[in-house]
C-alpha atoms as a PDB file:
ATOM      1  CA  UNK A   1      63.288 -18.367  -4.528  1.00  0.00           C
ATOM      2  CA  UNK A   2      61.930 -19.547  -1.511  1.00  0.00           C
ATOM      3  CA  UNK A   3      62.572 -18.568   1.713  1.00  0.00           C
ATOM      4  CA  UNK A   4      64.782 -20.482   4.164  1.00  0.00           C
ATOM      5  CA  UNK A   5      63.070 -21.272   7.581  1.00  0.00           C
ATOM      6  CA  UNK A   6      67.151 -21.295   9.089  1.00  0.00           C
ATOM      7  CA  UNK A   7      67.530 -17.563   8.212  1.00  0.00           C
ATOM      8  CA  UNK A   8      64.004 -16.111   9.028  1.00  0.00           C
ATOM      9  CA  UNK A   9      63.983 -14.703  12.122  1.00  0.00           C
ATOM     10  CA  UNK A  10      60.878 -15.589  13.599  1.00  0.00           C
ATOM     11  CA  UNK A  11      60.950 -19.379  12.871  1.00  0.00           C
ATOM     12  CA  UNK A  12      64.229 -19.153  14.790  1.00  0.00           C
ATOM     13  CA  UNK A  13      62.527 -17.279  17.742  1.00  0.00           C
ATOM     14  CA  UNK A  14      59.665 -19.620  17.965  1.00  0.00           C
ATOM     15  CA  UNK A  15      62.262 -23.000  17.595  1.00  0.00           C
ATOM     16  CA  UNK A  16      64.261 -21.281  20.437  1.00  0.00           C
ATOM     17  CA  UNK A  17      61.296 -20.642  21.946  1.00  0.00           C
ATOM     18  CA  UNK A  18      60.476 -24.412  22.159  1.00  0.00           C
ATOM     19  CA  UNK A  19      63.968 -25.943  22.730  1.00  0.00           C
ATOM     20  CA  UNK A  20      63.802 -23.718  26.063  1.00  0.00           C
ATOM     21  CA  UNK A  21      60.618 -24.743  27.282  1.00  0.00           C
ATOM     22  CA  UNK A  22      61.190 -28.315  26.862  1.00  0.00           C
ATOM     23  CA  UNK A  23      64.488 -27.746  28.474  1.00  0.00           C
ATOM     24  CA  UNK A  24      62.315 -25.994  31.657  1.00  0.00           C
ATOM     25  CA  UNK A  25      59.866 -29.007  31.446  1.00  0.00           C
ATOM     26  CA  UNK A  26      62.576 -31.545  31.211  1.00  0.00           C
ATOM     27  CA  UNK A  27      64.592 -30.064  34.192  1.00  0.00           C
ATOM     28  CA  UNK A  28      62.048 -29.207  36.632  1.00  0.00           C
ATOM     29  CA  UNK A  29      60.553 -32.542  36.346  1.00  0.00           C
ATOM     30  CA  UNK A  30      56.972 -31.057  36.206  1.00  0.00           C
ATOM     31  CA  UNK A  31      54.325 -33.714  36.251  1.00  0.00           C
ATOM     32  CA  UNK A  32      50.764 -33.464  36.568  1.00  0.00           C
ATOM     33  CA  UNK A  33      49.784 -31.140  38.751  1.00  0.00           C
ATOM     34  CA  UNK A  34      48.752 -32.259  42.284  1.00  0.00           C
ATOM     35  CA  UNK A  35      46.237 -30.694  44.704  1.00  0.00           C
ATOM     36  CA  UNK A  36      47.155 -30.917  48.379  1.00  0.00           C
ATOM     37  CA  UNK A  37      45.377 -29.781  51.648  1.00  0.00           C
ATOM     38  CA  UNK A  38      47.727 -29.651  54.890  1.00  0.00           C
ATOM     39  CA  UNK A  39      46.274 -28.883  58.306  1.00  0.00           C
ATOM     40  CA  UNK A  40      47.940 -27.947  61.617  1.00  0.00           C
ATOM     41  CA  UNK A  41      48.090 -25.223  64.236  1.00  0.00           C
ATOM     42  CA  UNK A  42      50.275 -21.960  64.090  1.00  0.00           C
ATOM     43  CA  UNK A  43      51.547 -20.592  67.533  1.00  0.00           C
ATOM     44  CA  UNK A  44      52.167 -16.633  68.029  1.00  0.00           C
ATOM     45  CA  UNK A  45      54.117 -16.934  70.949  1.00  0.00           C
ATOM     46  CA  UNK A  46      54.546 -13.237  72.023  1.00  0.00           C
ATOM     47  CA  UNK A  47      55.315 -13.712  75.795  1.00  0.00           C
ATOM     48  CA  UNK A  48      57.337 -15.757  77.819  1.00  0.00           C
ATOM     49  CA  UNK A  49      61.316 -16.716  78.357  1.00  0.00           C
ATOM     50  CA  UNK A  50      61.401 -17.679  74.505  1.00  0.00           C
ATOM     51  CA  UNK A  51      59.180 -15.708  72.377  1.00  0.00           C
ATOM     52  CA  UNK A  52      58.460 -16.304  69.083  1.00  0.00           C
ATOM     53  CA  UNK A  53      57.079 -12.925  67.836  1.00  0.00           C
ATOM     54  CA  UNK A  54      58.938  -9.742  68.569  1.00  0.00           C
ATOM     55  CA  UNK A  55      57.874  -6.225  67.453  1.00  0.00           C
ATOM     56  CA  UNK A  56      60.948  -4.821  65.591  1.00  0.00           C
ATOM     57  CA  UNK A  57      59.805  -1.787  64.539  1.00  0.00           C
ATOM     58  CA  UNK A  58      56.103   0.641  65.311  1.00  0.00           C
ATOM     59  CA  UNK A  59      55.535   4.309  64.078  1.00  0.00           C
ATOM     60  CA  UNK A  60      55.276   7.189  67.309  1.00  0.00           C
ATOM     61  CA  UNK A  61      51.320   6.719  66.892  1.00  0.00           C
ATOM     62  CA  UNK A  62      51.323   2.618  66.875  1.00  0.00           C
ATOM     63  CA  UNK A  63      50.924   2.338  70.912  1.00  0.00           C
ATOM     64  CA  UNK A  64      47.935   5.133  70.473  1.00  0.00           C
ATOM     65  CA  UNK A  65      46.343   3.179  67.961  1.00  0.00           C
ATOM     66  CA  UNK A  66      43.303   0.885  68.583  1.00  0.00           C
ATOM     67  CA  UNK A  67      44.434  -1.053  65.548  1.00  0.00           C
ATOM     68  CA  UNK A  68      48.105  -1.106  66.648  1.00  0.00           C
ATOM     69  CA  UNK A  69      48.549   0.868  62.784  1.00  0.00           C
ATOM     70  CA  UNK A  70      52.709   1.246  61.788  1.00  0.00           C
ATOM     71  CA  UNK A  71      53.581  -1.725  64.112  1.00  0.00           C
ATOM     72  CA  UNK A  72      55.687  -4.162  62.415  1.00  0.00           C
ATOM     73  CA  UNK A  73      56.448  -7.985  63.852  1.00  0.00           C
ATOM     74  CA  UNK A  74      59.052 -10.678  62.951  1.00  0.00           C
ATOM     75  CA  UNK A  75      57.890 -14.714  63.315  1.00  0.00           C
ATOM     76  CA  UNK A  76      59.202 -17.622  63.653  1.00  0.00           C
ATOM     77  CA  UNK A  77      56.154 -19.599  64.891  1.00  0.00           C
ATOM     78  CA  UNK A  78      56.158 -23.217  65.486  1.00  0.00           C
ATOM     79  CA  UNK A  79      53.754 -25.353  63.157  1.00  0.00           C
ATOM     80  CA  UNK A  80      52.230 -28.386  65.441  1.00  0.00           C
ATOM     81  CA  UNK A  81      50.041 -31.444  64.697  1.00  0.00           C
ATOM     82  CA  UNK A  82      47.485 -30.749  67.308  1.00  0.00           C
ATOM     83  CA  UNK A  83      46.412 -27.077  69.365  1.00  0.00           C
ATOM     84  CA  UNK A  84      48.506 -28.448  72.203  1.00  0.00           C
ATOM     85  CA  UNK A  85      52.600 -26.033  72.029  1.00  0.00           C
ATOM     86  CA  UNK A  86      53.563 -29.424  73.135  1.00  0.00           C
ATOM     87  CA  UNK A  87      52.119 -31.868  70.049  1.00  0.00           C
ATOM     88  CA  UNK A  88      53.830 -33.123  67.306  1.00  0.00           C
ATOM     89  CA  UNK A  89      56.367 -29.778  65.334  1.00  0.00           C
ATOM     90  CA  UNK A  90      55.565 -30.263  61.710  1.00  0.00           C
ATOM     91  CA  UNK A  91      57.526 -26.744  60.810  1.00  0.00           C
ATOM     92  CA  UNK A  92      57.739 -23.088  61.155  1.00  0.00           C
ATOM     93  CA  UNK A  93      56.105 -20.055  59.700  1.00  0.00           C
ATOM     94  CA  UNK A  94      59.059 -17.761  59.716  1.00  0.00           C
ATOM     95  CA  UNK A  95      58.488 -14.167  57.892  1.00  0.00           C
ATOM     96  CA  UNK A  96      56.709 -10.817  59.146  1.00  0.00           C
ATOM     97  CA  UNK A  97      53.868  -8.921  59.160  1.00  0.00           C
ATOM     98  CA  UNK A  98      52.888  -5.509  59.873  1.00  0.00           C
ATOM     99  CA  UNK A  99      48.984  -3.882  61.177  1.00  0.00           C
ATOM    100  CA  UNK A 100      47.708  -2.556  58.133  1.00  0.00           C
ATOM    101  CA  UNK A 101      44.681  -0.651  58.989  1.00  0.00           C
ATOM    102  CA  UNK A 102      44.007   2.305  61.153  1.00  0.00           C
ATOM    103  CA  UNK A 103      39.920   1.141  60.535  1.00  0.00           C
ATOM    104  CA  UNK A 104      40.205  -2.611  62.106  1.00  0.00           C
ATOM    105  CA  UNK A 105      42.890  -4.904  63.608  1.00  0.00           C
ATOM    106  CA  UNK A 106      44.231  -6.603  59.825  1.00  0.00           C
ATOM    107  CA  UNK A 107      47.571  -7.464  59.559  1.00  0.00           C
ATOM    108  CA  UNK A 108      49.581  -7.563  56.016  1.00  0.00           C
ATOM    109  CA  UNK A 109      51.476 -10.989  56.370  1.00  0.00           C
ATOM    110  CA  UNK A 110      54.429 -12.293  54.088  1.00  0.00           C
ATOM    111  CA  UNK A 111      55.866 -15.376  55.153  1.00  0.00           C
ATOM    112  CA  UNK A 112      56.889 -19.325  54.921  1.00  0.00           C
ATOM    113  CA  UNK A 113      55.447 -22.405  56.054  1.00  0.00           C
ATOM    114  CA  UNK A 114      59.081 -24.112  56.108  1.00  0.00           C
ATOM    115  CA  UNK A 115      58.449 -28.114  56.720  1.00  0.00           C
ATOM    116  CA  UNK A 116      60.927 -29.809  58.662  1.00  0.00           C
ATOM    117  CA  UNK A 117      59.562 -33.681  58.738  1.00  0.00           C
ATOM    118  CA  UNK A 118      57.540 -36.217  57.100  1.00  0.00           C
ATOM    119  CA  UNK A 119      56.172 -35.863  53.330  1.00  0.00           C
ATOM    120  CA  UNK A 120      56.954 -32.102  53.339  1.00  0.00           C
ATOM    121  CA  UNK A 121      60.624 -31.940  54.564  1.00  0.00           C
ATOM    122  CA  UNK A 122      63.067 -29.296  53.632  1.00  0.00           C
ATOM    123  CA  UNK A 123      60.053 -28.004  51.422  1.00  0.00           C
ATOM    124  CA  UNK A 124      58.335 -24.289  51.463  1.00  0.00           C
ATOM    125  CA  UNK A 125      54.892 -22.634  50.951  1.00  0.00           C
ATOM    126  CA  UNK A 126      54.947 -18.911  50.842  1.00  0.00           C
ATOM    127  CA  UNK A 127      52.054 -16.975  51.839  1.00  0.00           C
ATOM    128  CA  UNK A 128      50.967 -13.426  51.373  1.00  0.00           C
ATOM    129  CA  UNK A 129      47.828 -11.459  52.292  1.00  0.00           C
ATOM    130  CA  UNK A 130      45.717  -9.811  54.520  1.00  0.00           C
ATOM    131  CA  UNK A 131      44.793 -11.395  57.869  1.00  0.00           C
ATOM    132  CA  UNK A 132      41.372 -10.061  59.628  1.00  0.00           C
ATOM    133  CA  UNK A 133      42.616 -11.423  63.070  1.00  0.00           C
ATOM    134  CA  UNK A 134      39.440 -10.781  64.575  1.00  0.00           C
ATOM    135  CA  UNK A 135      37.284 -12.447  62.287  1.00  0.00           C
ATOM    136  CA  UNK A 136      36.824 -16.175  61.303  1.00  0.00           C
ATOM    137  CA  UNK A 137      37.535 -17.600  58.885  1.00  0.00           C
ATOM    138  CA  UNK A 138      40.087 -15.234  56.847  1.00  0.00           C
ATOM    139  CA  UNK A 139      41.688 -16.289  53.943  1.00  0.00           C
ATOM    140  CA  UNK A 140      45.381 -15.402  52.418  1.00  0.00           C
ATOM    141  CA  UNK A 141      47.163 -16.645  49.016  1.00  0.00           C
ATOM    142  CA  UNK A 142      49.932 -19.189  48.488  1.00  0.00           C
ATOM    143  CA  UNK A 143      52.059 -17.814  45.850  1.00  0.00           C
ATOM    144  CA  UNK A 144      54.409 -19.746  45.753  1.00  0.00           C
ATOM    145  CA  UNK A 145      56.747 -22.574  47.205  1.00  0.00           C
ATOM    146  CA  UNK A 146      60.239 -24.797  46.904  1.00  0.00           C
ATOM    147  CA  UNK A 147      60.602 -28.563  46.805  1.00  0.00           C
ATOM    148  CA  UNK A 148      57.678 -30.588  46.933  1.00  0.00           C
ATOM    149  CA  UNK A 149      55.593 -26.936  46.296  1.00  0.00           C
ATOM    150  CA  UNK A 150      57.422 -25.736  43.167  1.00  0.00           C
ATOM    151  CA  UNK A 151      54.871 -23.645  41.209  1.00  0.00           C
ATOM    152  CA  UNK A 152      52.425 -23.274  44.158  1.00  0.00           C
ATOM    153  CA  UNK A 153      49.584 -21.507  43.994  1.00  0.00           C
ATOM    154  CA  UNK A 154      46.296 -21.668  46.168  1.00  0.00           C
ATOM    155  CA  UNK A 155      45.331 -19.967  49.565  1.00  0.00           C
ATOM    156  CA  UNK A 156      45.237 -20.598  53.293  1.00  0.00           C
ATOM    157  CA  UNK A 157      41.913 -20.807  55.483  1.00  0.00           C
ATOM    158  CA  UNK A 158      42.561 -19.157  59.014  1.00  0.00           C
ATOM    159  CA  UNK A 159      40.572 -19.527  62.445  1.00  0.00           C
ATOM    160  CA  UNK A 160      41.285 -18.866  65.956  1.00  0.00           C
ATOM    161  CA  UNK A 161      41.805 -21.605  68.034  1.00  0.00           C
ATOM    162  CA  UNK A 162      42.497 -19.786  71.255  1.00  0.00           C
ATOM    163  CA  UNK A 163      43.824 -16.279  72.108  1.00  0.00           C
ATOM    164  CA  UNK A 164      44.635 -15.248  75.476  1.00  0.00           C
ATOM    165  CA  UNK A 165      43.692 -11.827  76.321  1.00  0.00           C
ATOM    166  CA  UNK A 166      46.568 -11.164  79.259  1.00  0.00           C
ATOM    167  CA  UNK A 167      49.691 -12.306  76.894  1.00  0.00           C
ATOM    168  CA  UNK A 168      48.377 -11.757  73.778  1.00  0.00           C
ATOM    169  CA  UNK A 169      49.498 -14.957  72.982  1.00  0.00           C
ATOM    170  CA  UNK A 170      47.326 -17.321  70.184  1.00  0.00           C
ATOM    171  CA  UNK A 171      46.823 -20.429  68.320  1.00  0.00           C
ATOM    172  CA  UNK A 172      45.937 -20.554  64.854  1.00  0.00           C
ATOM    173  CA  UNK A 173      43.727 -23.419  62.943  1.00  0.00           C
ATOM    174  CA  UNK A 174      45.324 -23.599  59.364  1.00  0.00           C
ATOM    175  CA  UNK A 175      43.723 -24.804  56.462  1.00  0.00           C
ATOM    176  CA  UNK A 176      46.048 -25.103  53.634  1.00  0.00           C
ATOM    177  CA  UNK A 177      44.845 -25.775  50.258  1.00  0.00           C
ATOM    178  CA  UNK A 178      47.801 -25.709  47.184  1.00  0.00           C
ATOM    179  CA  UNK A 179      48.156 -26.719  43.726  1.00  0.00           C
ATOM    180  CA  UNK A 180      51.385 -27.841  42.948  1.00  0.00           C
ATOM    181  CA  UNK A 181      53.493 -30.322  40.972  1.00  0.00           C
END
């Protein structure tokens, strides 16, 4: 006798298998996939009557260090059109990152670009990675997003725009290059 495909277990796995991705196709609504570069200024705002990057936590040795090693920083740093605090807000990078190296001034970042108008509204990129602050460019990876980003993937291309020495405070040139669908 022949054997049924309904009662062998691996045509079943590989037919569930199936049903489920089309399922996962059908409701994320993925179409073809979309490359998109975005472009705008990030503003580390660490002085001031409304700061926008505060040090929540450093080791004993962090104010010792040259590279400011153990010190750990929460963001939520406007995203503008143009270098200027007072151009157009496109959004927000809101996350954290700590200084990584006890050899050079590198931060480990983790955190969102969160859009709040035009194209990109309500939608998320997440980024990851190590930032050379001192050099230009540096790159970090997109691994992800929500909304218009679902199934990001791609990286970010970093420059300093300005950094003032007294208040530490600085403006970022972002480059943002992401697949998505």
């Amino acid at each position: 006798m022949g054997a049924s495909t309904t009662s062998n277990p691996l045509s079943i796995s590989i037919l569930l298998l199936i049903t489920i991705l089309a399922a996962t196709a059908t409701a994320f609504k993925l179409g073809k996939e979309k490359t998109t570069h975005l472009h705008f200024y990030f503003h580390d705002i660490v002085t001031g009557p409304d700061p926008t990057t505060v040090r929540v936590a450093a080791a004993n040795s962090s104010d010792n260090s040259a590279t400011f090693f153990g010190t750990v920083v929460m963001i939520d740093d406007p995203l503008t059109a143009g270098p200027d605090i007072r151009s157009k807000l496109i959004g927000r990078a809101e996350g954290l990152y700590g200084f990584a190296s006890k050899e050079e001034v590198a931060l480990g970042m983790t955190f969102n670009f969160v859009f709040l108008e035009g194209e990109f509204e309500g939608s998320t990129l997440a980024v990851l990675g190590r930032n050379t602050i001192l050099k230009n460019p540096r790159e970090m990876a997109v691994v992800g997003g929500t909304g218009a980003f679902r199934f990001a993937r791609g990286f970010t291309r970093a420059k300093t725009y300005s950094f003032d020495l007294v208040s530490g405070n600085a403006v970022i040139d972002y480059d943002v290059f992401v697949l998505h669908h």
